[in-house]
N, C-alpha and C. Protein backbone atom coordinates (compact mmCIF):
# COMPACT_ATOMS: atom_id res chain seq x y z
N UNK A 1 0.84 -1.18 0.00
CA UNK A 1 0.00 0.00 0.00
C UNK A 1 0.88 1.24 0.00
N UNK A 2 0.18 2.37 -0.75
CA UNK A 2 1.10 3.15 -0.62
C UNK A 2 1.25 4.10 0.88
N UNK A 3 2.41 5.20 0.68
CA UNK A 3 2.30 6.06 2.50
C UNK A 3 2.54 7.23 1.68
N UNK A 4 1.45 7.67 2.24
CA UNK A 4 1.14 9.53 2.20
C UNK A 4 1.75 10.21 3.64
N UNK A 5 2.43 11.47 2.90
CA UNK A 5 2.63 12.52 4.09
C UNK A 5 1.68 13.35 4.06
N UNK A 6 1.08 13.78 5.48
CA UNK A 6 0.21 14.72 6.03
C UNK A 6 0.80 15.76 6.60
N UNK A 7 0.66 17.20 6.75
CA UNK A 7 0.79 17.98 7.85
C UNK A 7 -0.25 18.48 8.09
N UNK A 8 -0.23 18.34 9.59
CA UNK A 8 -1.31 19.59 10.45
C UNK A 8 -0.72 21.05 10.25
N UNK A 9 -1.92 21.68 10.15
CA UNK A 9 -1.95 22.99 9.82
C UNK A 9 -2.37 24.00 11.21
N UNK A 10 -2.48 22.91 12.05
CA UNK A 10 -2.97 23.69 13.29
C UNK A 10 -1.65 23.14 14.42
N UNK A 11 -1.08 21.81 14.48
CA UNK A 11 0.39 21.91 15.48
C UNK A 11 1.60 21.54 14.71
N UNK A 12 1.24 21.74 13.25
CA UNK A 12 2.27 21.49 12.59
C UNK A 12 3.23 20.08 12.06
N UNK A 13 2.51 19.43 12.53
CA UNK A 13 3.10 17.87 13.37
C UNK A 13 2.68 17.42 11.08
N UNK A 14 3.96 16.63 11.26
CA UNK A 14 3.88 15.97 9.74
C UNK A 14 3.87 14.47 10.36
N UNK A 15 3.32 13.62 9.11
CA UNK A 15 3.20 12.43 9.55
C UNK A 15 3.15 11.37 8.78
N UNK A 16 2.73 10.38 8.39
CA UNK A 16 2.89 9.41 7.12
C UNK A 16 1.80 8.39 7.58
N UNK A 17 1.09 8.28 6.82
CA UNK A 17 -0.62 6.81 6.68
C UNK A 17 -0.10 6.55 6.02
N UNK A 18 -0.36 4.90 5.86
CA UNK A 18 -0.62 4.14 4.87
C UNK A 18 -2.10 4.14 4.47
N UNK A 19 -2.05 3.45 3.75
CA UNK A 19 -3.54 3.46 3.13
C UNK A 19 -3.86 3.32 1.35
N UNK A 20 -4.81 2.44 0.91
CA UNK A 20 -5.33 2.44 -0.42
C UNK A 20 -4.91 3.51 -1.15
N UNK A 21 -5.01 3.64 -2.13
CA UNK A 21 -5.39 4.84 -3.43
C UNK A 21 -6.31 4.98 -2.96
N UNK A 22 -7.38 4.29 -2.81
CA UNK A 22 -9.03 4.83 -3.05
C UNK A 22 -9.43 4.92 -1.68
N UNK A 23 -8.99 4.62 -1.06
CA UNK A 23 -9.67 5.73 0.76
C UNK A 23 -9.49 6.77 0.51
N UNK A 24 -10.26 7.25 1.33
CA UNK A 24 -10.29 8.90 1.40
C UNK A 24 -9.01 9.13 2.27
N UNK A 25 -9.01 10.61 1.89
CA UNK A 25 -7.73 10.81 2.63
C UNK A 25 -7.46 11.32 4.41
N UNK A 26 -6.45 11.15 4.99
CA UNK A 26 -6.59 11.65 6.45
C UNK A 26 -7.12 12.80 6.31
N UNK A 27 -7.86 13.19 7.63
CA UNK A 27 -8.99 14.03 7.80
C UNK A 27 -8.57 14.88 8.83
N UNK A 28 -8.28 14.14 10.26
CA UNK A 28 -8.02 14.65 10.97
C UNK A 28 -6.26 14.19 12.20
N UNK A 29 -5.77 15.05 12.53
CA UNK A 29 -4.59 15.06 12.85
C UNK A 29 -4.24 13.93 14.17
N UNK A 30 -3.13 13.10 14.14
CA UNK A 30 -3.51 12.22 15.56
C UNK A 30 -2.94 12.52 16.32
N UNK A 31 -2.13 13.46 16.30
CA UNK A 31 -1.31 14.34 17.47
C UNK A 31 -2.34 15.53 18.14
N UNK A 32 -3.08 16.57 17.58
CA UNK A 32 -3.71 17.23 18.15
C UNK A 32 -5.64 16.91 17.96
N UNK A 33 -5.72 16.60 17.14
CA UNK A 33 -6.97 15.71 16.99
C UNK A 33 -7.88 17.02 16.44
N UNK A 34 -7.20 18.03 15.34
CA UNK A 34 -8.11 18.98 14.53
C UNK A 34 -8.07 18.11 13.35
N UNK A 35 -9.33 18.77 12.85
CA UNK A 35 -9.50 18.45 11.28
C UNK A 35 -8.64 19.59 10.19
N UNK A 36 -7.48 20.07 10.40
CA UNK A 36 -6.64 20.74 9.68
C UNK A 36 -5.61 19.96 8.85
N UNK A 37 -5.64 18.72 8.33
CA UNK A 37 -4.85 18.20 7.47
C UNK A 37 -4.59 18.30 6.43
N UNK A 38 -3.45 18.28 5.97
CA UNK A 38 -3.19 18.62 4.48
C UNK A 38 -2.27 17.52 3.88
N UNK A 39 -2.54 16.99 2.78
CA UNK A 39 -1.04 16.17 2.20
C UNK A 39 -0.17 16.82 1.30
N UNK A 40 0.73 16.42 2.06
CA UNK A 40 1.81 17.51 0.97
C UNK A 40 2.80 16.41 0.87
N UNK A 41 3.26 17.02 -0.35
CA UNK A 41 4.25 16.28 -1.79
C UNK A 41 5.29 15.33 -1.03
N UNK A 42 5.13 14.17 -1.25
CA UNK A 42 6.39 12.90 -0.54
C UNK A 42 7.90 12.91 -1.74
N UNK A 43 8.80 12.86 -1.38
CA UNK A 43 10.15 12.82 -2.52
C UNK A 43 10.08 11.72 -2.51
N UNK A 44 9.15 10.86 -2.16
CA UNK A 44 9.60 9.60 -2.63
C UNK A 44 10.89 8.59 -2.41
N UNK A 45 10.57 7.15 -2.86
CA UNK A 45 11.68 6.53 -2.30
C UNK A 45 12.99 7.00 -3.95
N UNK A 46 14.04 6.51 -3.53
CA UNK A 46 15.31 6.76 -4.88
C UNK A 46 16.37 5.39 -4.81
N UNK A 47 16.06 4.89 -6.25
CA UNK A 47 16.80 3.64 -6.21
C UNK A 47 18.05 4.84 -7.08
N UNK A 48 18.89 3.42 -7.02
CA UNK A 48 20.30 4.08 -7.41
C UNK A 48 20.80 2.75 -8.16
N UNK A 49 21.60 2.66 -9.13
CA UNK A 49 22.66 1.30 -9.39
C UNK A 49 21.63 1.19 -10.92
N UNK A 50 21.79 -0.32 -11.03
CA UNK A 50 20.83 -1.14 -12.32
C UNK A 50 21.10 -2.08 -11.90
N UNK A 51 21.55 -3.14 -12.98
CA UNK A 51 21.78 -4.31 -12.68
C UNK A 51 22.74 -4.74 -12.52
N UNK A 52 22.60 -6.01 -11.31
CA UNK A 52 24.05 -5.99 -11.07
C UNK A 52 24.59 -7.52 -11.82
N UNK A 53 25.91 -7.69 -12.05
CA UNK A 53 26.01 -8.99 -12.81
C UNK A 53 27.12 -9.91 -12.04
N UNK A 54 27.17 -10.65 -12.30
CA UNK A 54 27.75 -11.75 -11.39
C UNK A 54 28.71 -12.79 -12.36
């Protein structure tokens, strides 16, 4: 499954769900418990190399 980053917009607190594509998205914050969430942009994981040969 994939992991989304969240930040609260009310304690600031960033965070990472897992969860479907198709759930809805976090709603509310589990550190301060407002509904001020936002997802903002993940960099993602970064492979490096190719293949290796033996």
């Amino acid at each position: 499954m994939p992991l989304y980053d969240y930040k609260c917009d009310a304690c600031k607190t960033q965070f990472e769900q897992e969860h479907s594509m198709s759930a809805p998205p976090v709603t509310t914050c589990p550190h301060c418990g407002q509904e001020k969430v936002r997802k903002i942009l993940s960099t993602g994981g970064v492979m490096s190399g190719g293949l290796s040969r033996s």
